[in-house]
C-alpha atoms as a PDB file:
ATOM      1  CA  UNK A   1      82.382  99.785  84.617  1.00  0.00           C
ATOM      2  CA  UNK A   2      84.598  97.474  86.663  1.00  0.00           C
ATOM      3  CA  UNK A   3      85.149  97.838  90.125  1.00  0.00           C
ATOM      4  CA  UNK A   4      89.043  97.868  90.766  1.00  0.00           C
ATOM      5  CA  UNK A   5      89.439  95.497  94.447  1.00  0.00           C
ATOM      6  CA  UNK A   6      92.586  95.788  96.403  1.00  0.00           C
ATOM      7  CA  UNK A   7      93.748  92.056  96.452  1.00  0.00           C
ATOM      8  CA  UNK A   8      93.362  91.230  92.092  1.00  0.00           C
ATOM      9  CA  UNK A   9      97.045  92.484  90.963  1.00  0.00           C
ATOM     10  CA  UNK A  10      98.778  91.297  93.857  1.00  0.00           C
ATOM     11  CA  UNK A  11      97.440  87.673  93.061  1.00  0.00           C
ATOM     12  CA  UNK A  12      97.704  88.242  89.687  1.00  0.00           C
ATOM     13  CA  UNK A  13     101.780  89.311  89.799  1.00  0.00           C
ATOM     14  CA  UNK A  14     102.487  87.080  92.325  1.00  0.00           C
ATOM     15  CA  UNK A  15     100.997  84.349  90.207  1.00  0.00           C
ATOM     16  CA  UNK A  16     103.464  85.183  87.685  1.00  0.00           C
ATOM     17  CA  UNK A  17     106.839  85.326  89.586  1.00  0.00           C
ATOM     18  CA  UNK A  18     106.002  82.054  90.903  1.00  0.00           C
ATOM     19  CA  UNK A  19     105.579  80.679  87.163  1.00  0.00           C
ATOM     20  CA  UNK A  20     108.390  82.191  86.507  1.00  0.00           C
ATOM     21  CA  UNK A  21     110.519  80.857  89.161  1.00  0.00           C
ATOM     22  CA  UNK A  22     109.451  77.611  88.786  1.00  0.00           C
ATOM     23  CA  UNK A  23     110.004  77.376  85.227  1.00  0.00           C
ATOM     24  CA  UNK A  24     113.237  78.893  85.470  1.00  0.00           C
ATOM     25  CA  UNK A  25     114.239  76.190  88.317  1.00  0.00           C
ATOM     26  CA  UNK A  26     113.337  73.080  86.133  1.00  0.00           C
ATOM     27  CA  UNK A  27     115.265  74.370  83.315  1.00  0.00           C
ATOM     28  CA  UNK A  28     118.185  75.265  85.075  1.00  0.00           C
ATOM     29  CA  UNK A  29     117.698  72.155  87.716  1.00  0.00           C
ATOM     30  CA  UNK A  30     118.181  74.800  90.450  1.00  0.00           C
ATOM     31  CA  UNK A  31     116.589  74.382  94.028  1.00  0.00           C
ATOM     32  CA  UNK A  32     113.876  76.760  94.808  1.00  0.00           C
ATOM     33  CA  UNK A  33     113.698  77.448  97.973  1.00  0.00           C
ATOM     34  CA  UNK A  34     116.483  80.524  98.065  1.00  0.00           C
ATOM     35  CA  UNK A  35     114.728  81.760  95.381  1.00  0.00           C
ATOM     36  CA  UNK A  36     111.113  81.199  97.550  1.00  0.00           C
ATOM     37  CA  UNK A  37     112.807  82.897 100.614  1.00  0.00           C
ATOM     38  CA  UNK A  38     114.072  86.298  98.591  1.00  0.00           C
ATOM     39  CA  UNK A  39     111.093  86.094  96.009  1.00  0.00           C
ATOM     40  CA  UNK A  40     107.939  86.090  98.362  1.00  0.00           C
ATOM     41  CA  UNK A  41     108.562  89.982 100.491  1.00  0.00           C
ATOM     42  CA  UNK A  42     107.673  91.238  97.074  1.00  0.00           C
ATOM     43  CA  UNK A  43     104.449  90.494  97.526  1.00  0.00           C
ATOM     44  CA  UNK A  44     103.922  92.713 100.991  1.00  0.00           C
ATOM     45  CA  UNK A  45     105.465  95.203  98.787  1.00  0.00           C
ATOM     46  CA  UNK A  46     103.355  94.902  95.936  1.00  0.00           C
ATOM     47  CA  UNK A  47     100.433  94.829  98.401  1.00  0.00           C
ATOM     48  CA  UNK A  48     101.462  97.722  99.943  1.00  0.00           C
ATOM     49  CA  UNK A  49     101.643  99.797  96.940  1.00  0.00           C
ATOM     50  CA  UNK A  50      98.260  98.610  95.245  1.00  0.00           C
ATOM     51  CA  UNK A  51      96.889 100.013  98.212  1.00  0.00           C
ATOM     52  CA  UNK A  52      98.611 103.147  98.600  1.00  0.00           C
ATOM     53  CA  UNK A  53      97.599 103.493  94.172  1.00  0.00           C
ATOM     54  CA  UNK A  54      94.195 103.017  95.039  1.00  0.00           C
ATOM     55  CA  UNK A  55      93.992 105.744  98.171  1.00  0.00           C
ATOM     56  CA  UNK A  56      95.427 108.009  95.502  1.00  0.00           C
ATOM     57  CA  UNK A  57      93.388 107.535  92.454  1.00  0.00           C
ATOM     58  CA  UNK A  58      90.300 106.895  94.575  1.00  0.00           C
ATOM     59  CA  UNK A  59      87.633 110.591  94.106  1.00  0.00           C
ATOM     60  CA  UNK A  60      86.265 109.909  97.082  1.00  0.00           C
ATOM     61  CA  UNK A  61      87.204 112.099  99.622  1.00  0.00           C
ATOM     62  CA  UNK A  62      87.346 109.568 102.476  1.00  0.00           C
ATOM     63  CA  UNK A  63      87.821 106.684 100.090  1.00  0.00           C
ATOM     64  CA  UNK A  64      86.999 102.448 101.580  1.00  0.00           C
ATOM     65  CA  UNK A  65      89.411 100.732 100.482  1.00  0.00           C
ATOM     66  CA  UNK A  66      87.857  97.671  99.102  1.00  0.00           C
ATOM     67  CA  UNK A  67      89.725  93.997  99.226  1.00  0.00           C
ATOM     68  CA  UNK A  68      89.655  91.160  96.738  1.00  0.00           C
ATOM     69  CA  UNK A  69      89.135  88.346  99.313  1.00  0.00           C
ATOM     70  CA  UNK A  70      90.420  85.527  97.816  1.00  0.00           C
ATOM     71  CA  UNK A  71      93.235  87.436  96.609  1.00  0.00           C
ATOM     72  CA  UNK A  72      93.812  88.827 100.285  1.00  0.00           C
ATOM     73  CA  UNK A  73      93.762  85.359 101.391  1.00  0.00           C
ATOM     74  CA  UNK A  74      95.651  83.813  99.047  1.00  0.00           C
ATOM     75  CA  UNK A  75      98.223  86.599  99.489  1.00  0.00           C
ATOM     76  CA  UNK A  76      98.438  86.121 103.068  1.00  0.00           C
ATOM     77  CA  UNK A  77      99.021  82.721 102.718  1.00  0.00           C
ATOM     78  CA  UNK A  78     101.562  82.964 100.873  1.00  0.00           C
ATOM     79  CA  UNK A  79     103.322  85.411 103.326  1.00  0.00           C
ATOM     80  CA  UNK A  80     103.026  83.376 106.209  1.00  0.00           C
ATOM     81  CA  UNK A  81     104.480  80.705 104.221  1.00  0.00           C
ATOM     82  CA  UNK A  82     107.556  82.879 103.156  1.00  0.00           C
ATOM     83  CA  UNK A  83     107.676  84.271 107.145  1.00  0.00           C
ATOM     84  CA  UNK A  84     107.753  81.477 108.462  1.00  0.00           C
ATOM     85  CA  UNK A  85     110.701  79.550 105.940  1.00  0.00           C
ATOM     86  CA  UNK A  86     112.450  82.668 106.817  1.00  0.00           C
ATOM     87  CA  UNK A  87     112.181  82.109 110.520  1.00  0.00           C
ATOM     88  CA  UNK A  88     113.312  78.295 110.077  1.00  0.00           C
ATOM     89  CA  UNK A  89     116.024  79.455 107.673  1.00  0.00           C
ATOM     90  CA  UNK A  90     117.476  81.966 110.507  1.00  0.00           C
ATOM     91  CA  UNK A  91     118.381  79.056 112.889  1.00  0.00           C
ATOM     92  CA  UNK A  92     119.628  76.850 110.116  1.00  0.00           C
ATOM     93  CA  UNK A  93     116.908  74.478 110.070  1.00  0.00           C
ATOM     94  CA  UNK A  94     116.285  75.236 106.353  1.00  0.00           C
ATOM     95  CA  UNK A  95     119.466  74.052 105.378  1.00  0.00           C
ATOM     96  CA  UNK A  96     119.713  71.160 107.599  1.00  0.00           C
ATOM     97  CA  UNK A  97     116.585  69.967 106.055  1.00  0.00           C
ATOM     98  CA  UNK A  98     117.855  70.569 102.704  1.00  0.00           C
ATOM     99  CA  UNK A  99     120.900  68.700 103.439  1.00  0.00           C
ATOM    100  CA  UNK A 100     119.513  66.049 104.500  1.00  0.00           C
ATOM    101  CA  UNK A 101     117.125  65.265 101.832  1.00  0.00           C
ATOM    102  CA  UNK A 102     120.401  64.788  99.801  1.00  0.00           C
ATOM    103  CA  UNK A 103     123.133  63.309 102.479  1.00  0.00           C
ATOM    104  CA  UNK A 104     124.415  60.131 101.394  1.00  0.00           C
ATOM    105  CA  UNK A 105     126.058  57.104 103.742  1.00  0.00           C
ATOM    106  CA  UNK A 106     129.909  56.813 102.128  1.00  0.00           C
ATOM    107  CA  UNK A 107     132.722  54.992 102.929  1.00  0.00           C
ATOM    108  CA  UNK A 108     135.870  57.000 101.847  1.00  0.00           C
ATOM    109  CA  UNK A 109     139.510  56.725 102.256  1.00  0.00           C
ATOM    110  CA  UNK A 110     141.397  58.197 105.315  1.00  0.00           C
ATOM    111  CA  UNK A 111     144.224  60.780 104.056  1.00  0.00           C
ATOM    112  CA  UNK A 112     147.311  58.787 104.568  1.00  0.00           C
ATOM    113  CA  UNK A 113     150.100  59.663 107.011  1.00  0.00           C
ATOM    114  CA  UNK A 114     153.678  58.951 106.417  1.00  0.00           C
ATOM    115  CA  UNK A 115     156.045  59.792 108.599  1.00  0.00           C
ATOM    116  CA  UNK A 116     160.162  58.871 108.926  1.00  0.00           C
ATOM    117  CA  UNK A 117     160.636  58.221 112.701  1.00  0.00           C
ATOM    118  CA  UNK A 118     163.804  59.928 113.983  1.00  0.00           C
ATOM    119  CA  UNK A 119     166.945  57.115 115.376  1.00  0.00           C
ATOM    120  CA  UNK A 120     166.517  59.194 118.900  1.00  0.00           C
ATOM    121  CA  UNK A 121     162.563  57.528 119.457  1.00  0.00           C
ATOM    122  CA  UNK A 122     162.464  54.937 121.633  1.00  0.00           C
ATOM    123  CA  UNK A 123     159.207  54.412 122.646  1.00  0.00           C
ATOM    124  CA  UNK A 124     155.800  55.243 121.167  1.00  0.00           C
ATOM    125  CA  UNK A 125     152.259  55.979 122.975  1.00  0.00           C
ATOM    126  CA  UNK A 126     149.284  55.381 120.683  1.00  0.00           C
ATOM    127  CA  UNK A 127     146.086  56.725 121.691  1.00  0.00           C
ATOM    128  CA  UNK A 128     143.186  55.117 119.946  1.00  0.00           C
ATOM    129  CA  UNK A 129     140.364  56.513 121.445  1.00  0.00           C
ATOM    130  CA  UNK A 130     136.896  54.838 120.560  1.00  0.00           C
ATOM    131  CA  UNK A 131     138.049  53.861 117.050  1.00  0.00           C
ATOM    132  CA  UNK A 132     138.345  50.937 115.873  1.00  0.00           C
ATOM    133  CA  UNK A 133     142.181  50.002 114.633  1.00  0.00           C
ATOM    134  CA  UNK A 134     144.546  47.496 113.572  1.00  0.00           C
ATOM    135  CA  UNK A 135     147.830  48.061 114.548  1.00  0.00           C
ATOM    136  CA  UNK A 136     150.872  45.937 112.916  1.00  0.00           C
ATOM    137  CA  UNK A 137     154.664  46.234 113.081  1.00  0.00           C
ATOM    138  CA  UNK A 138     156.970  46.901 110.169  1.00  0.00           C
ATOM    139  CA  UNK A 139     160.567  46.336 110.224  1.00  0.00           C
ATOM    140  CA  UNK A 140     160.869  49.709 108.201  1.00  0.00           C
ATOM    141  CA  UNK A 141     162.045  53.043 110.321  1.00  0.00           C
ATOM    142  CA  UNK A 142     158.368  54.676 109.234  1.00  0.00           C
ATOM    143  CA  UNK A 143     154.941  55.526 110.428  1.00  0.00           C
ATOM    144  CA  UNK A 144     152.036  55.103 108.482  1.00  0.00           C
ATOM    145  CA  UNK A 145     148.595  55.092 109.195  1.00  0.00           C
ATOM    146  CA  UNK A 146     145.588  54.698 106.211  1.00  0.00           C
ATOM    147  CA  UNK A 147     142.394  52.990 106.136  1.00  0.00           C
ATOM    148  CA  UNK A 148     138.685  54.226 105.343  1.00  0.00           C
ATOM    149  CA  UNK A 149     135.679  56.615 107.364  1.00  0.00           C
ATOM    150  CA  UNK A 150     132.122  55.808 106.910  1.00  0.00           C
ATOM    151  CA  UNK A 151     130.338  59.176 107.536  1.00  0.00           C
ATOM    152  CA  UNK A 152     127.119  60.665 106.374  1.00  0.00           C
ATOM    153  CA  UNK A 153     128.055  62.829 103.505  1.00  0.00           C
ATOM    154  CA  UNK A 154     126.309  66.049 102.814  1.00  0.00           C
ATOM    155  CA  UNK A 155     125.161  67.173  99.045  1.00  0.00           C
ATOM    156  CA  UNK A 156     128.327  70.065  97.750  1.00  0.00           C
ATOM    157  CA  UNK A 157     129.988  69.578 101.278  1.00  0.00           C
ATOM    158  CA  UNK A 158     133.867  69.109 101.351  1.00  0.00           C
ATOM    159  CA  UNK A 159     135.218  65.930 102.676  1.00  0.00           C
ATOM    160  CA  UNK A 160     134.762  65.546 106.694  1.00  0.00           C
ATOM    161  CA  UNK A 161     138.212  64.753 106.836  1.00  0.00           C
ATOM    162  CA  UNK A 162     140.312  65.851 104.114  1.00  0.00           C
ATOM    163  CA  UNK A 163     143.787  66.227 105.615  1.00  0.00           C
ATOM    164  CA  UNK A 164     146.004  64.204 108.238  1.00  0.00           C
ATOM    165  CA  UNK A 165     145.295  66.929 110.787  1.00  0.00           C
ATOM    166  CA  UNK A 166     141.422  66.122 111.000  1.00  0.00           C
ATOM    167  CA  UNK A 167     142.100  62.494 112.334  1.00  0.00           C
ATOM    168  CA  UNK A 168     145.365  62.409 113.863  1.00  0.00           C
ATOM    169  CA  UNK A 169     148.017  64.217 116.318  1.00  0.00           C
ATOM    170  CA  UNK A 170     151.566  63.461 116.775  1.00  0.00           C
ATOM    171  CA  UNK A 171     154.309  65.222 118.922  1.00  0.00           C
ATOM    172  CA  UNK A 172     157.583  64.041 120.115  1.00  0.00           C
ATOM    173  CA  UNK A 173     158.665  64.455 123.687  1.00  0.00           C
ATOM    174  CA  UNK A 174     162.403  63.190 124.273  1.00  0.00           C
ATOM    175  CA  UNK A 175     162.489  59.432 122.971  1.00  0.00           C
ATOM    176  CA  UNK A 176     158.970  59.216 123.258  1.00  0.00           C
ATOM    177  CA  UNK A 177     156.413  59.867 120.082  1.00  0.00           C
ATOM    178  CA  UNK A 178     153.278  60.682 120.840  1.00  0.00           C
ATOM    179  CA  UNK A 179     150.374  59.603 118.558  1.00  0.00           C
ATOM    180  CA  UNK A 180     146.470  60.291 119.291  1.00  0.00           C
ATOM    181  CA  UNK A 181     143.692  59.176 117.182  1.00  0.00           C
ATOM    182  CA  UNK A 182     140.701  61.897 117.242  1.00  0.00           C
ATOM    183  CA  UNK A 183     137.401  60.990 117.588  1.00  0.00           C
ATOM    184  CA  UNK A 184     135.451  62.717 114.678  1.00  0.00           C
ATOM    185  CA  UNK A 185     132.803  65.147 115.748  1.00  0.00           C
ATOM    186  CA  UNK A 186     129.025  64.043 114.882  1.00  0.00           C
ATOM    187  CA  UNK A 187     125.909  65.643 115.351  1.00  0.00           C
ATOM    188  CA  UNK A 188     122.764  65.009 117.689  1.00  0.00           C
ATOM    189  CA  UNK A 189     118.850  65.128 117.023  1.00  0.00           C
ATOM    190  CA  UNK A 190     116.510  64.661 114.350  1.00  0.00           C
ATOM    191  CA  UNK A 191     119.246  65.649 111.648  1.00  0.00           C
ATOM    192  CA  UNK A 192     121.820  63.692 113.642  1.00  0.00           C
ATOM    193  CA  UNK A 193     125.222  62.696 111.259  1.00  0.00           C
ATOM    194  CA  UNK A 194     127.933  59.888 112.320  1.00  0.00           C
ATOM    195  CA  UNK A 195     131.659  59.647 111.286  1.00  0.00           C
ATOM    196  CA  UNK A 196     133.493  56.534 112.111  1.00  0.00           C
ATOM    197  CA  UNK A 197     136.813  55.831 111.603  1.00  0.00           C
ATOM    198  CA  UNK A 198     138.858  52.580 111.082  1.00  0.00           C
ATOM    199  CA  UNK A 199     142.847  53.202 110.516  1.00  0.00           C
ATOM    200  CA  UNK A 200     145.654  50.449 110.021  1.00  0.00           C
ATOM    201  CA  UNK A 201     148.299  51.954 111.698  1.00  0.00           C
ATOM    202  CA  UNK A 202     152.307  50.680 111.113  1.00  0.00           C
ATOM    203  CA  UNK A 203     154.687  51.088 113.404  1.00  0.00           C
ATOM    204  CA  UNK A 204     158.298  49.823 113.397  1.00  0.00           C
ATOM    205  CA  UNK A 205     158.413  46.839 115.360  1.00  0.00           C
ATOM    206  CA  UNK A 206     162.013  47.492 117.291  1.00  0.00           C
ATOM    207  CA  UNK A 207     160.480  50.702 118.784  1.00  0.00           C
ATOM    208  CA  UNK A 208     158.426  49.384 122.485  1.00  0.00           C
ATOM    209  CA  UNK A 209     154.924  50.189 122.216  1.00  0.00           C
ATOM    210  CA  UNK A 210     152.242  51.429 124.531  1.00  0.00           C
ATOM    211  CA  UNK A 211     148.521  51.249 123.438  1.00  0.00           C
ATOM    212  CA  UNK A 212     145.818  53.242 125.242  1.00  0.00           C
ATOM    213  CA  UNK A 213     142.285  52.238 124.480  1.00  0.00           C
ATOM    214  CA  UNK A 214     139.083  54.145 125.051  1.00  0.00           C
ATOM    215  CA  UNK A 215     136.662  50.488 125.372  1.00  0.00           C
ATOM    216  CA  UNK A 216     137.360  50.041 121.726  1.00  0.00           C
ATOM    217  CA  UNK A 217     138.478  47.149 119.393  1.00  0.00           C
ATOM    218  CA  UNK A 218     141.475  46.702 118.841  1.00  0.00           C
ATOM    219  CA  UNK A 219     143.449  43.693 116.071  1.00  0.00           C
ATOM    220  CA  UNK A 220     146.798  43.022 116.286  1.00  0.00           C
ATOM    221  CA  UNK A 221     149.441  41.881 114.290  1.00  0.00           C
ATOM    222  CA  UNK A 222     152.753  41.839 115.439  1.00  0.00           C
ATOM    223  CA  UNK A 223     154.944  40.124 112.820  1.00  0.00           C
ATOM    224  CA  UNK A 224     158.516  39.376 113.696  1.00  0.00           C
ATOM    225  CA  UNK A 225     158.462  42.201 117.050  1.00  0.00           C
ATOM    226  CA  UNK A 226     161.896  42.855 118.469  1.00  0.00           C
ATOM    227  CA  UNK A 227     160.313  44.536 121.352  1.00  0.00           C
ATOM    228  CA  UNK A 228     157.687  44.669 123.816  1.00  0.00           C
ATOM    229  CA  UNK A 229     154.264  46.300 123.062  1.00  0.00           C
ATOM    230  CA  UNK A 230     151.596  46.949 125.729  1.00  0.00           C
ATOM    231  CA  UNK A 231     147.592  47.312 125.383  1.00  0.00           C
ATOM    232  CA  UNK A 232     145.676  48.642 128.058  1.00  0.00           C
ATOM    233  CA  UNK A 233     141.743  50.101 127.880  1.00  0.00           C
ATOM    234  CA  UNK A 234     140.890  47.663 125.264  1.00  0.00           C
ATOM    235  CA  UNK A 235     137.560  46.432 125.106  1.00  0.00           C
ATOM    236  CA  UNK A 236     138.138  43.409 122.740  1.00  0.00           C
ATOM    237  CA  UNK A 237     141.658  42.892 121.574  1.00  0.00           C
ATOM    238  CA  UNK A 238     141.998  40.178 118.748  1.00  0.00           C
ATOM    239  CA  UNK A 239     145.798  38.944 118.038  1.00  0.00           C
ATOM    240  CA  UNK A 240     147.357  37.230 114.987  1.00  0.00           C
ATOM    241  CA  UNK A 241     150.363  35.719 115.729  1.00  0.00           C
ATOM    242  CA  UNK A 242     152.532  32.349 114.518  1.00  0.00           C
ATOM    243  CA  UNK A 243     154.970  29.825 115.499  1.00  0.00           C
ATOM    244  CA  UNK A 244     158.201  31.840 114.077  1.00  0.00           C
ATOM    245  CA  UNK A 245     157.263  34.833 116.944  1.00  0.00           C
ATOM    246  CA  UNK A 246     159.172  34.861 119.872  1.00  0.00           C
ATOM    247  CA  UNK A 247     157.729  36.427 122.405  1.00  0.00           C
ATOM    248  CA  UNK A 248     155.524  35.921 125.950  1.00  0.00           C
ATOM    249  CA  UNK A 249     152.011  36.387 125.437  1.00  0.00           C
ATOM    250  CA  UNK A 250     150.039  37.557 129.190  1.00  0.00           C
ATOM    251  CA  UNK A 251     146.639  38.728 128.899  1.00  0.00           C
ATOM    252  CA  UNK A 252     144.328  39.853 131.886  1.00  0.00           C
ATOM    253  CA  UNK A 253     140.246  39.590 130.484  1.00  0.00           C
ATOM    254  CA  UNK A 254     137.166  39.747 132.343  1.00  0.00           C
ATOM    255  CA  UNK A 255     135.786  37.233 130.243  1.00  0.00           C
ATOM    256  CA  UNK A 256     137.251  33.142 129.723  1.00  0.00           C
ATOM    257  CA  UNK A 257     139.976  33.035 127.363  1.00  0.00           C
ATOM    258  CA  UNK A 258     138.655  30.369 125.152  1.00  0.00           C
ATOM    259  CA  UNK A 259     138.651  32.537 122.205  1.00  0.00           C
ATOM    260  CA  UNK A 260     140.537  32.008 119.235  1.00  0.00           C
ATOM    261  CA  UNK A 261     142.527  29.325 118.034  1.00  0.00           C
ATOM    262  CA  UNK A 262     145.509  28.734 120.301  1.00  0.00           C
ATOM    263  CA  UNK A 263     146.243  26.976 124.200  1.00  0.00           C
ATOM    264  CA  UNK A 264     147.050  28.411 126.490  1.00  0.00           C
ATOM    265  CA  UNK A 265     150.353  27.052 128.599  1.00  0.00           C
ATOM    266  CA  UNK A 266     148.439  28.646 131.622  1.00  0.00           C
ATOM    267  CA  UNK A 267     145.114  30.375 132.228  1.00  0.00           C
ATOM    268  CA  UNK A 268     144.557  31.311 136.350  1.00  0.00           C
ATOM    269  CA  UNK A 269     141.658  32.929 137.799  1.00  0.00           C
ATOM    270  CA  UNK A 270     141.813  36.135 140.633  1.00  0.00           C
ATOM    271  CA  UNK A 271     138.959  37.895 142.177  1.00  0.00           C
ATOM    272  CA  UNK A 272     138.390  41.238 140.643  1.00  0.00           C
ATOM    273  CA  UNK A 273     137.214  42.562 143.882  1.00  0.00           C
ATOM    274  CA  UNK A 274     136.081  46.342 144.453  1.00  0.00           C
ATOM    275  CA  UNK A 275     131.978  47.711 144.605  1.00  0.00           C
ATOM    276  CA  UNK A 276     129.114  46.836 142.257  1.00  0.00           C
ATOM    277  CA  UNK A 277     128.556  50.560 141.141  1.00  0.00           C
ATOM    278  CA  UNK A 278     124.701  49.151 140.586  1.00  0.00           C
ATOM    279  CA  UNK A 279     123.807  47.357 143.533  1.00  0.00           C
ATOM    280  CA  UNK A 280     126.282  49.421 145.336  1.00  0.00           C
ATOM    281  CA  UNK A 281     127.667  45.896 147.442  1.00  0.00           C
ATOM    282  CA  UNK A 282     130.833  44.107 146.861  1.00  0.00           C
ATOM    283  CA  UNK A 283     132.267  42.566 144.178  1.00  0.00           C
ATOM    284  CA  UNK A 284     133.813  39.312 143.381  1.00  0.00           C
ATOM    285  CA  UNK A 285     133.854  38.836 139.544  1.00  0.00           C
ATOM    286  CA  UNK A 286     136.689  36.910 138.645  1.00  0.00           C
ATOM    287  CA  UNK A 287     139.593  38.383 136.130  1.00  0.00           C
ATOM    288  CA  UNK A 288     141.184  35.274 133.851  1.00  0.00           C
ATOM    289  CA  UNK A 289     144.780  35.659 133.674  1.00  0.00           C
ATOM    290  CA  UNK A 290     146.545  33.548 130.879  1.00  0.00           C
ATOM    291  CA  UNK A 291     150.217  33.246 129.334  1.00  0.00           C
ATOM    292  CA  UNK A 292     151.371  32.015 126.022  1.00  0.00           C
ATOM    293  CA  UNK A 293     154.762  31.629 124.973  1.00  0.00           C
ATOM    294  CA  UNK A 294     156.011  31.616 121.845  1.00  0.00           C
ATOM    295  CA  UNK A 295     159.268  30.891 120.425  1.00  0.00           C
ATOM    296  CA  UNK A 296     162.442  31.823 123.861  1.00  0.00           C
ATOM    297  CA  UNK A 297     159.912  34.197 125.175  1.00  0.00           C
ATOM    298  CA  UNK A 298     162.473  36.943 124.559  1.00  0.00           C
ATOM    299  CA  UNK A 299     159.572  40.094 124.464  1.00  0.00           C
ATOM    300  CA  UNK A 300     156.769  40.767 125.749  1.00  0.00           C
ATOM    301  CA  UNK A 301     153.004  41.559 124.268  1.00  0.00           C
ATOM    302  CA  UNK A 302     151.195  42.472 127.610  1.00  0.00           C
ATOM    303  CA  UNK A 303     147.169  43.062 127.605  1.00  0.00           C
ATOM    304  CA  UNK A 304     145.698  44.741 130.715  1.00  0.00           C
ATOM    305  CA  UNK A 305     141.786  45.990 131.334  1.00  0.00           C
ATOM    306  CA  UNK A 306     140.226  44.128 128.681  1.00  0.00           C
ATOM    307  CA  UNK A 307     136.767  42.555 127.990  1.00  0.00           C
ATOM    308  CA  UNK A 308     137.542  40.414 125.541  1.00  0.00           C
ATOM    309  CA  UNK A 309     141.021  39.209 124.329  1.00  0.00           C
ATOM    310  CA  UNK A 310     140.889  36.464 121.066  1.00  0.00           C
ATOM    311  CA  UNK A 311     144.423  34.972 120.084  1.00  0.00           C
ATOM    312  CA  UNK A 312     144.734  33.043 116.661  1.00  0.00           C
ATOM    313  CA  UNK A 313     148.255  31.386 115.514  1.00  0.00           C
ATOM    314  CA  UNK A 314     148.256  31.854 111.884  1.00  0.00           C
ATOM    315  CA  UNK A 315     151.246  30.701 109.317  1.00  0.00           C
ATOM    316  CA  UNK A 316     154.115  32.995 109.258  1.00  0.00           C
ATOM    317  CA  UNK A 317     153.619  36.243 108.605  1.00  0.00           C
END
C-alpha cells in the first residue's frame, strides 16, 4: 500500500494550473504575469488543506505528518517566486518593467492650437522654456502653434499629450497675451522616459513681440514684420531674413558673430565683466555687439543674453 506524503498533490495541481495558464495565454496572446500574481496563493492554500486532510484521515492518534520533499521544495519555490512579484508589483515596479519591455521611441504630432487674437492685443510675451521652437510672423489676425513630440511611448498608454492644454498656456492681461510653452514631465532612473517638444509657433507680425528663453534654441523667421520683436534667454538664436525686410537687426552674443551668411554694418566688442562663479575671481569675457540694417531700419528685432546668434539673408519670403 502507498504511502500518501504531504507535498505530491500540491505539485501535482499546481503543475496543472500552470499548464493551464500557459496554454490559455498563447492562445489568447495574453500576458501572464497578472495571471502568475493571482494564480500562485492557491498553492499555500492547497498546501494548507492537504495538510489539514491528512491530520484528519491520519488513525494515528498523534499522527507525523510526512512531506514529499521535492514537492515541498518545489512548492516553496514557487511561493517565493509569487511573494516576491507581488512585493515588486506593490511599488509599481512590475508594471514599469512590463512597460518597458514594450515602450517604443515615436515622433507624433503636437495637437494644434488656433486661436483668433482679439483687435484690443497689443503686445505678446512668449515663454519658450527649454523647447526648442521656430517662431514666424503671419500677416493674418491668428495664433497658431503645431509641430511634432518625440517621447517614449508606452504599450496601451494614451497619448502624452493629447490636448492643447498639456503643452501650452495662454491668458490675456489688458493688451498683453500671454503665451507659455510647458516643459513636458519625464521620468528619472533605470526606467527613465523623455518627452521633447518642437512647436512652430505663428504670430501676427503687427502685434510687438517679446521672447523669453530658458537656454534653448530658438529659429526665426520674421517675414514682412511691421513691428518690433525682442529675444532674450536664448541660447542659440538662428534668423532668416531677406533684402525686402525693413528693419534694424542688434544682437548681443557671447560668442563672434561670424555665423551665418550675412555682414555685419558693425560688430563692437565690451567686457562682460562680473565674477567667474568657478574660480570665484573676476571676469573679463568679452560680449560681441553687432547691428544689421535692413531695408529704412523702421523696426526693430533686438537679441539680448545669447550664446550663439546665426543670421542668414535668404530670397524673399
Amino acid at each position: 500500500m502507498r504511502k500518501w506524503r504531504v507535498g505530491s498533490v500540491s505539485m501535482g495541481l499546481s503543475l496543472i494550473l500552470l499548464g493551464v495558464l500557459l496554454f490559455v495565454s498563447q492562445l489568447s496572446g495574453t500576458q501572464m504575469i497578472e495571471p502568475l500574481l493571482v494564480w500562485w496563493p492557491l498553492i499555500l492554500i492547497v498546501l494548507g488543506i492537504e495538510i489539514v486532510v491528512y491530520l484528519f484521515l491520519s488513525k494515528q492518534e498523534q499522527p507525523i505528518v510526512k512531506y514529499d520533499f521535492l514537492s515541498i521544495l518545489f512548492v516553496g519555490i514557487i511561493g517565493m517566486i509569487g511573494i516576491g512579484f507581488t512585493l515588486l508589483s506593490s511599488i509599481g515596479l512590475v508594471d514599469e518593467v512590463q512597460s518597458m519591455i514594450g515602450a517604443e521611441h515615436q515622433t507624433l504630432n503636437l495637437p494644434e492650437v488656433e486661436e483668433k487674437i482679439s483687435n484690443n492685443i497689443s503686445r505678446i510675451v512668449l515663454e519658450t522654456s527649454s523647447s526648442t521652437s521656430k517662431i514666424e510672423a503671419t500677416e493674418e489676425n491668428e495664433l497658431h502653434i503645431f509641430g511634432t513630440y518625440r517621447a517614449t511611448v508606452l504599450p496601451k498608454a494614451d497619448p502624452i499629450l493629447s490636448k492643447k492644454e498639456d503643452y501650452v498656456f495662454t491668458k490675456v492681461i489688458g493688451d498683453t497675451m500671454y503665451i507659455t510653452v510647458k516643459d513636458p514631465s519625464t521620468k528619472s532612473g533605470p526606467f527613465s522616459t523623455y518627452t521633447t517638444i518642437e512647436p512652430t509657433i505663428v504670430v501676427p507680425n503687427y502685434i510687438r513681440l517679446e521672447v523669453r528663453g530658458n537656454q534653448n534654441n530658438i529659429t526665426l523667421y520674421p517675414g514682412s514684420l511691421e513691428n518690433h520683436w525682442n529675444v532674450d534667454g536664448v541660447a542659440f538664436v538662428s534668423v532668416h531674413v531677406s533684402k525686402e525686410n525693413d528693419l534694424l537687426l542688434s544682437a548681443i552674443s557671447r560668442n563672434e558673430l561670424a555665423n551665418g551668411n550675412v555682414t555685419w554694418d558693425e560688430i563692437t566688442t565690451t567686457e562682460k565683466g562680473g565674477v567667474d562663479e568657478v574660480y570665484e575671481e573676476e571676469s573679463h569675457d568679452l560680449l560681441y555687439n553687432g547691428k544689421l540694417k535692413l531695408g529704412d531700419g523702421t523696426y526693430q528685432l533686438s537679441i539680448f543674453n545669447s550664446d550663439l546668434v546665426s543670421v542668414n539673408l535668404v530670397e524673399k519670403m
